[in-house]
C-alpha atoms as a PDB file:
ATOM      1  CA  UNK A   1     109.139  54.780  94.110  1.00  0.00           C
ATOM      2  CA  UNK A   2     111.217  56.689  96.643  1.00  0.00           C
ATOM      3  CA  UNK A   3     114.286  58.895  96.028  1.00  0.00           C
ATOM      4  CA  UNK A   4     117.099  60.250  97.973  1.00  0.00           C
ATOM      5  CA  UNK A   5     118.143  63.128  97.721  1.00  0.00           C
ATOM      6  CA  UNK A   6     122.013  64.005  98.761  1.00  0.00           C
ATOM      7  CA  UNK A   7     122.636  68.284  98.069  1.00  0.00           C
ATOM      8  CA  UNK A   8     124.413  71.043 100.842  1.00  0.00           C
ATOM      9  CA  UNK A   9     120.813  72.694 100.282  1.00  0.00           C
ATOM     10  CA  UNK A  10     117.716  72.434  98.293  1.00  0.00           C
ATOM     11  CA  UNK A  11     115.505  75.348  96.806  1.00  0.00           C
ATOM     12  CA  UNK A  12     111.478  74.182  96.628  1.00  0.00           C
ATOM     13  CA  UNK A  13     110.405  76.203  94.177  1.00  0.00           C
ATOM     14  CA  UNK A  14     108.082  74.088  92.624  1.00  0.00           C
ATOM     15  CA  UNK A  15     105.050  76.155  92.026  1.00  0.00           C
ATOM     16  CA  UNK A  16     101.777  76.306  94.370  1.00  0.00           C
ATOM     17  CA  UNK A  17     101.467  72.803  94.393  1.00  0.00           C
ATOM     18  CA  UNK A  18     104.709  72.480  95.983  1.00  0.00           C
ATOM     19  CA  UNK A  19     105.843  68.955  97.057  1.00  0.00           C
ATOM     20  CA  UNK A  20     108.962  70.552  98.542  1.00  0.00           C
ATOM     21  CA  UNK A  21     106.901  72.982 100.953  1.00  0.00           C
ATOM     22  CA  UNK A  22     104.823  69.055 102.330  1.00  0.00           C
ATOM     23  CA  UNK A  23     108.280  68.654 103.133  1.00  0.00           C
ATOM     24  CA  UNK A  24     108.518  70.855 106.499  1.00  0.00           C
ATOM     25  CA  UNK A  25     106.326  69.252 109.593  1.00  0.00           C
ATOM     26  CA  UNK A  26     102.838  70.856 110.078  1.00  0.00           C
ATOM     27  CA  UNK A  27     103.979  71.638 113.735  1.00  0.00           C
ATOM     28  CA  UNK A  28     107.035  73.738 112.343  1.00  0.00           C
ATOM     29  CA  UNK A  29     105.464  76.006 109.567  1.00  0.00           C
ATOM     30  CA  UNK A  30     101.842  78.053 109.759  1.00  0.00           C
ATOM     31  CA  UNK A  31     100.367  78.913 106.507  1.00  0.00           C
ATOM     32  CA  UNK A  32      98.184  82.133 105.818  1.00  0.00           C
ATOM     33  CA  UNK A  33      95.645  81.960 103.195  1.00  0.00           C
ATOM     34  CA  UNK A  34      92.747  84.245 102.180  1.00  0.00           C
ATOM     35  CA  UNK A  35      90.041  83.713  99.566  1.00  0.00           C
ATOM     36  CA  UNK A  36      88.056  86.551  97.628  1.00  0.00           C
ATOM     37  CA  UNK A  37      84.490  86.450  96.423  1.00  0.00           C
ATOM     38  CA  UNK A  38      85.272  87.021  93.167  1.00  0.00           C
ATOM     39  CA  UNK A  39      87.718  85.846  89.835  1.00  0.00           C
ATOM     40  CA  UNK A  40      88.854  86.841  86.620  1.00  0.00           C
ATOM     41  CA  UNK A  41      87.900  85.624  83.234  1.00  0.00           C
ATOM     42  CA  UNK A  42      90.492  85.328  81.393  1.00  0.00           C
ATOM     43  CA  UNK A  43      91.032  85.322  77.296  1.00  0.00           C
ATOM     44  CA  UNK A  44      93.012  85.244  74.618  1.00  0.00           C
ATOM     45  CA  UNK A  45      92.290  86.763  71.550  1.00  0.00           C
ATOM     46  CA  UNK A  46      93.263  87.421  68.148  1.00  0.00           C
ATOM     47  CA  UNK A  47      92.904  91.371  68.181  1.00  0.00           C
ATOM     48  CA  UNK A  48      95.267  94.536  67.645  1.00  0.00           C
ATOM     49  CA  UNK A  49      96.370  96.589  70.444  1.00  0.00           C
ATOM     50  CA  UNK A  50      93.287  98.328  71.927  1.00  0.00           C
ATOM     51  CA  UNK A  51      96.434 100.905  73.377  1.00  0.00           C
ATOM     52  CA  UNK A  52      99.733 101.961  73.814  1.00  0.00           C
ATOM     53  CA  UNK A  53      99.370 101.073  78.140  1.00  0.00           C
ATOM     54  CA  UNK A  54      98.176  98.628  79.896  1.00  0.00           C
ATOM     55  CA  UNK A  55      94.317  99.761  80.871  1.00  0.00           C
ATOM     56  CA  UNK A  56      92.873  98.920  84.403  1.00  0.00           C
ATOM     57  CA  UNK A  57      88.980  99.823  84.335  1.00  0.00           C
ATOM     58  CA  UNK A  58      87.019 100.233  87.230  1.00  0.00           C
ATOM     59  CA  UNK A  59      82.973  99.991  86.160  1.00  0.00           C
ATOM     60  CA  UNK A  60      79.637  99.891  87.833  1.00  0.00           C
ATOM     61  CA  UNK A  61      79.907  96.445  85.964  1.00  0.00           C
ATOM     62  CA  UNK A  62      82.793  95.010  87.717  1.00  0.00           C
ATOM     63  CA  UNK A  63      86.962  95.346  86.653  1.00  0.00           C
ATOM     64  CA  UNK A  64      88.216  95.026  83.586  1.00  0.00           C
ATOM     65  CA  UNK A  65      92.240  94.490  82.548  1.00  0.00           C
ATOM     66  CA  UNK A  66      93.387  94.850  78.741  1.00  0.00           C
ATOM     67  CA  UNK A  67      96.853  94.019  78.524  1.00  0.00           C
ATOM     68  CA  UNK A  68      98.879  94.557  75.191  1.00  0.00           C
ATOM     69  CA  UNK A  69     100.937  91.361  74.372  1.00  0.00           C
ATOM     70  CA  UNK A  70     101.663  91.019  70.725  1.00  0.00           C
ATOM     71  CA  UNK A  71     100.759  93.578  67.599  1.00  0.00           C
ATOM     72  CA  UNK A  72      97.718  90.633  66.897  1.00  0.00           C
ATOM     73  CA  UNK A  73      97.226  88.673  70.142  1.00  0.00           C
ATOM     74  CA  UNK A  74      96.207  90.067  73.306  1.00  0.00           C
ATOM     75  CA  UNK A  75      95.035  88.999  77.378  1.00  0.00           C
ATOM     76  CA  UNK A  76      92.206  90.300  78.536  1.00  0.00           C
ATOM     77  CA  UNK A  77      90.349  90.153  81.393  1.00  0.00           C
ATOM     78  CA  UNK A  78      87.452  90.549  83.438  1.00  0.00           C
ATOM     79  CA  UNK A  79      85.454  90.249  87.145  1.00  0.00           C
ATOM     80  CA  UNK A  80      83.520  87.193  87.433  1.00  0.00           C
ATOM     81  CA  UNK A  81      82.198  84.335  89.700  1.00  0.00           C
ATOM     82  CA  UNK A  82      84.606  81.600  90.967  1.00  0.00           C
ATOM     83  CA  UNK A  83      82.366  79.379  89.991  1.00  0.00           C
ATOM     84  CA  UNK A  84      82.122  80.563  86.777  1.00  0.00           C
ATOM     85  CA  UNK A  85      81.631  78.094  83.435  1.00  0.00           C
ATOM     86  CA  UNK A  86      83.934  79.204  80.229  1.00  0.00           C
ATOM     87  CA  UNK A  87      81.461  76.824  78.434  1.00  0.00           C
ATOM     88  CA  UNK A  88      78.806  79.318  79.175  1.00  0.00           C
ATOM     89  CA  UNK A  89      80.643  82.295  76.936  1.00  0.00           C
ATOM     90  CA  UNK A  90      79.793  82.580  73.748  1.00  0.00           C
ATOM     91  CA  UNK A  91      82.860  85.368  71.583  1.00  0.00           C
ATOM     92  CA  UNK A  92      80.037  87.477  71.894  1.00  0.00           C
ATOM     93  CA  UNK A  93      78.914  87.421  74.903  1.00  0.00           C
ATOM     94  CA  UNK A  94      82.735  88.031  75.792  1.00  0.00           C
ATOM     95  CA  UNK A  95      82.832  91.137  73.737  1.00  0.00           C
ATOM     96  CA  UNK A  96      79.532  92.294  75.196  1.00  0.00           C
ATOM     97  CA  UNK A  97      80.947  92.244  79.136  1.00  0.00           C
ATOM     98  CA  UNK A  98      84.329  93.824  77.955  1.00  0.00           C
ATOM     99  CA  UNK A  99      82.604  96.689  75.923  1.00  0.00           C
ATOM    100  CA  UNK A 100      80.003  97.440  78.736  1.00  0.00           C
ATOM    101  CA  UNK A 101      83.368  97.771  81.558  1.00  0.00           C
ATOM    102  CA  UNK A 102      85.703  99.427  79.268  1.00  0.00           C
ATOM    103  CA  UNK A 103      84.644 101.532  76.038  1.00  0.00           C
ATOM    104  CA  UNK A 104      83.814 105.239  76.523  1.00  0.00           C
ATOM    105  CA  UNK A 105      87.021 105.622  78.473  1.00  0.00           C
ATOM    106  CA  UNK A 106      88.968 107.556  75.973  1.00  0.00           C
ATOM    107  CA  UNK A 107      89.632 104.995  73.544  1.00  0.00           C
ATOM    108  CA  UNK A 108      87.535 102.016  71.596  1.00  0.00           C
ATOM    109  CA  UNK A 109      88.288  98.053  72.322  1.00  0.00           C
ATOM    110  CA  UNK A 110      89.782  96.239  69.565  1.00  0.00           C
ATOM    111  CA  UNK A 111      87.919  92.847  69.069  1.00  0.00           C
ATOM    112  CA  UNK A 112      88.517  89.378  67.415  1.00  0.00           C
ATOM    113  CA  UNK A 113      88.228  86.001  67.437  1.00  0.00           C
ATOM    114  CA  UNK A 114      88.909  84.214  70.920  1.00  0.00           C
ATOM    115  CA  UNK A 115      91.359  81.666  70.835  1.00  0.00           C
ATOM    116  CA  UNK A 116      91.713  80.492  74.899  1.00  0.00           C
ATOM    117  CA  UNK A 117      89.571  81.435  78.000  1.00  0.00           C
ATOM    118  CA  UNK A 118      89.896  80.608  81.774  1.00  0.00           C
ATOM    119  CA  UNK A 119      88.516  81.337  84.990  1.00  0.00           C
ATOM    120  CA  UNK A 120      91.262  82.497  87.135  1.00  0.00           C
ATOM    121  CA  UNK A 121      90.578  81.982  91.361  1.00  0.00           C
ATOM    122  CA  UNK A 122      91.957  84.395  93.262  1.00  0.00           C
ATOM    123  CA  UNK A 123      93.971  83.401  96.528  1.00  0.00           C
ATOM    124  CA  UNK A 124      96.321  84.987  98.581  1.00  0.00           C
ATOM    125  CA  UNK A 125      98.712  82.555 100.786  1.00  0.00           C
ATOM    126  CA  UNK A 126     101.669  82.944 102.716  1.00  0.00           C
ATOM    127  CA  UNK A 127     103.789  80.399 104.682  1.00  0.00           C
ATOM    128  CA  UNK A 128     105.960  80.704 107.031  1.00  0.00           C
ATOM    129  CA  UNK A 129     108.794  79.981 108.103  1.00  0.00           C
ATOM    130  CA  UNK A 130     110.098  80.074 104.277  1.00  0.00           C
ATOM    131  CA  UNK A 131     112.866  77.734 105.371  1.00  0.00           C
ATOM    132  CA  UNK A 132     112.938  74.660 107.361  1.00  0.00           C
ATOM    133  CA  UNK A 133     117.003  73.200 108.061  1.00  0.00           C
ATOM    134  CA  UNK A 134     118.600  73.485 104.552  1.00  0.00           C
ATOM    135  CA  UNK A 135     115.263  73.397 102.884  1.00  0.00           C
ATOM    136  CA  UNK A 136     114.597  77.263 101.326  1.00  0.00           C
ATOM    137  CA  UNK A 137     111.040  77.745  99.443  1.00  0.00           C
ATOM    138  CA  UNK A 138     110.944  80.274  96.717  1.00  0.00           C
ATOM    139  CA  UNK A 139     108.367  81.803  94.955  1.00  0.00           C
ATOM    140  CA  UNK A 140     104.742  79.908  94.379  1.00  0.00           C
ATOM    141  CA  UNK A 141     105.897  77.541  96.662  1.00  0.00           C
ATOM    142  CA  UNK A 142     105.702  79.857  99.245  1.00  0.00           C
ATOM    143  CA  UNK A 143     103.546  82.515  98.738  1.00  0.00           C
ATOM    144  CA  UNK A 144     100.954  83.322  96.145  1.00  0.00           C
ATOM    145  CA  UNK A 145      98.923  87.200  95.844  1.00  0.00           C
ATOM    146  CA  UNK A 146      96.055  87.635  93.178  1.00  0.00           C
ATOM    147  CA  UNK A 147      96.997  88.980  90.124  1.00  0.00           C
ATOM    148  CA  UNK A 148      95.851  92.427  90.578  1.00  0.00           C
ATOM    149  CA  UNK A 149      99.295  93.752  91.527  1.00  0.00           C
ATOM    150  CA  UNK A 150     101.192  91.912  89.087  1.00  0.00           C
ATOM    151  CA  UNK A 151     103.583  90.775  92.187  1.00  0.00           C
ATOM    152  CA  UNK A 152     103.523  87.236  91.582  1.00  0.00           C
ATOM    153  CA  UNK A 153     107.293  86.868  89.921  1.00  0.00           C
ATOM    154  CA  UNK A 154     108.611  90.208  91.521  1.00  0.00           C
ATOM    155  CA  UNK A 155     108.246  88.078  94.616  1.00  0.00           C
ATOM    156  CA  UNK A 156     109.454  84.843  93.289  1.00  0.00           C
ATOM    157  CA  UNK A 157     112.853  86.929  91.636  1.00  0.00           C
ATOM    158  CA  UNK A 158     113.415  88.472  94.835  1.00  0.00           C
ATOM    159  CA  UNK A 159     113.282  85.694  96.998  1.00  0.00           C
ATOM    160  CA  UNK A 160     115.678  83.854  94.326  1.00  0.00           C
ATOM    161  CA  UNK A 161     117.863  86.703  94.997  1.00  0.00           C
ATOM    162  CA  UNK A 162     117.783  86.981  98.529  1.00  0.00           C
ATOM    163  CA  UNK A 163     118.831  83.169  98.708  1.00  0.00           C
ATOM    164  CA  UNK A 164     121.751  83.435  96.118  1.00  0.00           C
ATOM    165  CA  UNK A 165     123.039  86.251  98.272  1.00  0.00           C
ATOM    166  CA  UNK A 166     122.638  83.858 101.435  1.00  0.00           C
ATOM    167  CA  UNK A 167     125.011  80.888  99.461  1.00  0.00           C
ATOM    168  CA  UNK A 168     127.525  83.056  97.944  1.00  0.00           C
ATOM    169  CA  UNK A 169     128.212  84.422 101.216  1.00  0.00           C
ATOM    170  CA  UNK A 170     127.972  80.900 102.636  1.00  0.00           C
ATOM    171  CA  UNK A 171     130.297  79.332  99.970  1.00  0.00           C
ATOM    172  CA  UNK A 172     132.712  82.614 100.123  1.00  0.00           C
ATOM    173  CA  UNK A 173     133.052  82.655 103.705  1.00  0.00           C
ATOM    174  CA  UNK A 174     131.726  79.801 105.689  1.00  0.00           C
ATOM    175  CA  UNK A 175     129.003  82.819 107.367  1.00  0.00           C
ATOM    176  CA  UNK A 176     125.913  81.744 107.323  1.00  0.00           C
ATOM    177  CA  UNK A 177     124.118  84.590 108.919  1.00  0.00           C
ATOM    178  CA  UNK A 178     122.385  85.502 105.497  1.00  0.00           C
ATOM    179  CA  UNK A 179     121.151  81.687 105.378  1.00  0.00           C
ATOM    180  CA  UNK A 180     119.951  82.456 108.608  1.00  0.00           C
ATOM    181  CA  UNK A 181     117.950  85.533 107.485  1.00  0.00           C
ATOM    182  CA  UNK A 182     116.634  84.161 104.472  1.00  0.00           C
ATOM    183  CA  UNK A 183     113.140  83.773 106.007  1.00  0.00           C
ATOM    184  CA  UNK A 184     112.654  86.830 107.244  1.00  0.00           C
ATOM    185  CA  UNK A 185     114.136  88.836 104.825  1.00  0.00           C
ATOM    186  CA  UNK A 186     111.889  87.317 102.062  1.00  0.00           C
ATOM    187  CA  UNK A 187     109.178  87.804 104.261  1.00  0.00           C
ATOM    188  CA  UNK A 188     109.295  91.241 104.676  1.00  0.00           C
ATOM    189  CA  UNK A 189     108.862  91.664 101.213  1.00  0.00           C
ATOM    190  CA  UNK A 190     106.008  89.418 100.681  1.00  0.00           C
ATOM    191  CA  UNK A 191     103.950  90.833 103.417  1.00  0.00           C
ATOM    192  CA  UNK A 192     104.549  94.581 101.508  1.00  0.00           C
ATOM    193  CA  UNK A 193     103.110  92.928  98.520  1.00  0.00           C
ATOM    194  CA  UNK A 194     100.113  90.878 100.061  1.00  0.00           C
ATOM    195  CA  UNK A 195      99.484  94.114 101.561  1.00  0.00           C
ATOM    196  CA  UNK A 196      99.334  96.145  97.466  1.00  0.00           C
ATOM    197  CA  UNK A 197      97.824  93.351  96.126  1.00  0.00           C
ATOM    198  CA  UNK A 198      94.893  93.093  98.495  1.00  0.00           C
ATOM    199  CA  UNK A 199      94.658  96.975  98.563  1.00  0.00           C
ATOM    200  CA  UNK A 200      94.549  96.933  94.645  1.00  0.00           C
ATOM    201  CA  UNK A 201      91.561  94.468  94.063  1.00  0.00           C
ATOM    202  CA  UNK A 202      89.665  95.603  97.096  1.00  0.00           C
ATOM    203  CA  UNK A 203      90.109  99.041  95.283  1.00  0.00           C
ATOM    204  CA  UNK A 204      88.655  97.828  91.644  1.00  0.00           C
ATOM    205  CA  UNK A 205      86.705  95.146  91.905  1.00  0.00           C
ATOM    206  CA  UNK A 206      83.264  95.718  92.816  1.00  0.00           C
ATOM    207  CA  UNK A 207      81.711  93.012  95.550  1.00  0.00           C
ATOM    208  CA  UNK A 208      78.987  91.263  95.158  1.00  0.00           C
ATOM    209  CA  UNK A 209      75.736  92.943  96.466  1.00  0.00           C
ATOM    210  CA  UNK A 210      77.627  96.501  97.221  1.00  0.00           C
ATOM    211  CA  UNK A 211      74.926  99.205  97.995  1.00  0.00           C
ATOM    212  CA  UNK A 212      75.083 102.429  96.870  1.00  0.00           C
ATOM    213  CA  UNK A 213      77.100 103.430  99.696  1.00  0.00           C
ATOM    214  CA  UNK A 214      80.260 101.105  99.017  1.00  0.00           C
ATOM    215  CA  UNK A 215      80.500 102.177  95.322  1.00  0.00           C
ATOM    216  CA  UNK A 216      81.081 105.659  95.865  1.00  0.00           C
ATOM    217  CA  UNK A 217      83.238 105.023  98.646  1.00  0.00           C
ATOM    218  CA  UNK A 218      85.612 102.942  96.306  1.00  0.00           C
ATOM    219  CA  UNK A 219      85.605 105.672  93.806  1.00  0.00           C
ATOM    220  CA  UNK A 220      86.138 108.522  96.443  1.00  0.00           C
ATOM    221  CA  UNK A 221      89.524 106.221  97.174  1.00  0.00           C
ATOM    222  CA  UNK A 222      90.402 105.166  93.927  1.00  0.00           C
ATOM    223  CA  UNK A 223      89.972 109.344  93.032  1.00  0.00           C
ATOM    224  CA  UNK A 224      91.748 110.362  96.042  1.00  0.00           C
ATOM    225  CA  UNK A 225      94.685 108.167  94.881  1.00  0.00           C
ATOM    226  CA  UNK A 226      95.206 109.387  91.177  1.00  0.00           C
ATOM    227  CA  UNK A 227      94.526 112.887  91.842  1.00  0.00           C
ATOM    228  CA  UNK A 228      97.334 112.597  94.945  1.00  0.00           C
ATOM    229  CA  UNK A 229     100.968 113.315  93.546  1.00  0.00           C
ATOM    230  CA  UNK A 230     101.893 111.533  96.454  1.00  0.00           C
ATOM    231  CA  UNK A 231      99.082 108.658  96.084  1.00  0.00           C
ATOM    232  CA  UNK A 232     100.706 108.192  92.296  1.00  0.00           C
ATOM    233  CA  UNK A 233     104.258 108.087  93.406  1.00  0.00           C
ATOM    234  CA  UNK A 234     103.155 104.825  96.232  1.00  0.00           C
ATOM    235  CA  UNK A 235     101.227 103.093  93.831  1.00  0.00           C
ATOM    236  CA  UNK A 236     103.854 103.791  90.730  1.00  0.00           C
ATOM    237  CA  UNK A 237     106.223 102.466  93.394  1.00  0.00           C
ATOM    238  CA  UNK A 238     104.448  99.262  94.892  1.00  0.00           C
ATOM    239  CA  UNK A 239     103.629  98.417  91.610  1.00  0.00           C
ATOM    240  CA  UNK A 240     106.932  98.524  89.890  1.00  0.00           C
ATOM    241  CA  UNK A 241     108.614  97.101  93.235  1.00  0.00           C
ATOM    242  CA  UNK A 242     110.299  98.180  95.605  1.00  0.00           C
ATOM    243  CA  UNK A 243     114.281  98.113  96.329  1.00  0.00           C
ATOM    244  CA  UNK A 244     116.354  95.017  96.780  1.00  0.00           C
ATOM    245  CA  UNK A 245     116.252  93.087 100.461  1.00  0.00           C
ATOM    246  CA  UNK A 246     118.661  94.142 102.462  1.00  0.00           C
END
């Protein structure tokens, strides 16, 4: 069944499987897109806090990620194949991997049953332009960065904002310079983030068949970043976003 649509603009932002982004021509838009050798596994369990923070480990086993949700569920994560089979992970094999990238770090894991798991791909895509005549992409629809950075709806938020500041000065004054912009105003921003987010995993996640050589070399730059006061202040920064668009 087709529909018509009648609106002064529309805003795609309809996730990475965006129909509205099929909308612009091949010929008008290029798309960027890398894939990395590795993914998370992803649970959910029925645990206590394991901490007050969220905890990022870098291990001679591969990343880890224990993020606090609730006082008695939690998401946790680790490094694994793409190709990876949940069906293949028994709770305690789970707990195994988790206790063998983590524990001995300062403070103990906190365990229970597992209630959801999921391989999570990583991808990072970008296309542009992020507007084609009165069509605006937002978000997923545009752009997507692995989860490493956590930059996935800082992105999508800002973009949101950078387009509501485009049609309030549209509607207030008739300007549409800011429409205009959109694109590469967004842009700029997304480019900052592909750039942390690609930095980040490269920096904890050990590759596949890394000699000796590469995994010192990752820790000399993952050390040469915490123990920097400056190195602190860009990540602390990049992480927690950066200024508005202007």
């Amino acid at each position: 069944m087709d529909y018509e649509l009648q609106a002064d603009f529309v805003a795609g932002a309809d996730g990475s499987r965006s129909q509205a982004r099929s909308a612009i021509p091949e010929t008008r838009r290029q798309r960027y897109v890398h894939e990395y050798p590795f993914a998370w596994f992803g649970i959910l369990a029925e645990a206590p806090r394991s901490s007050d923070e969220l905890i990022y480990a870098n291990s001679a086993n591969g990343f880890a990620l224990i993020s606090q949700r609730t006082e008695t569920v939690q998401r946790m994560y680790f490094q694994c194949d793409p190709n990876e089979d949940v069906n293949n992970w028994s709770d305690d094999r789970i707990w195994e991997t988790f206790r063998s990238r983590v524990n001995g770090n300062g403070f103990e894991l906190k365990e229970g049953p597992v209630i959801d798991k999921t391989v999570l791909k990583f991808r990072s895509s970008v296309l542009a332009p992020m507007r084609h005549g009165r069509l605006f992409l937002a978000g997923d629809a545009a752009h997507t960065v692995p989860p490493t950075g956590a930059k996935g709806l800082n992105l999508a938020l800002n973009d949101v904002k950078v387009l509501f500041e485009g049609l309030d000065s549209f509607y207030k004054s008739g300007n549409a310079a800011l429409l205009d912009a959109y694109s590469d105003r967004a842009l700029d921003r997304v480019w900052k983030a592909q750039q942390f987010s690609y930095w980040m995993t490269s920096m904890l996640h050990t590759p596949a068949g890394a000699d000796d050589f590469a995994r010192a070399r990752q820790l000399g730059e993952l050390n040469s970043v915490v123990s920097s006061r400056h190195g602190r202040a860009y990540l602390a920064e990049a992480y927690t976003g950066w200024p508005g668009s202007h």
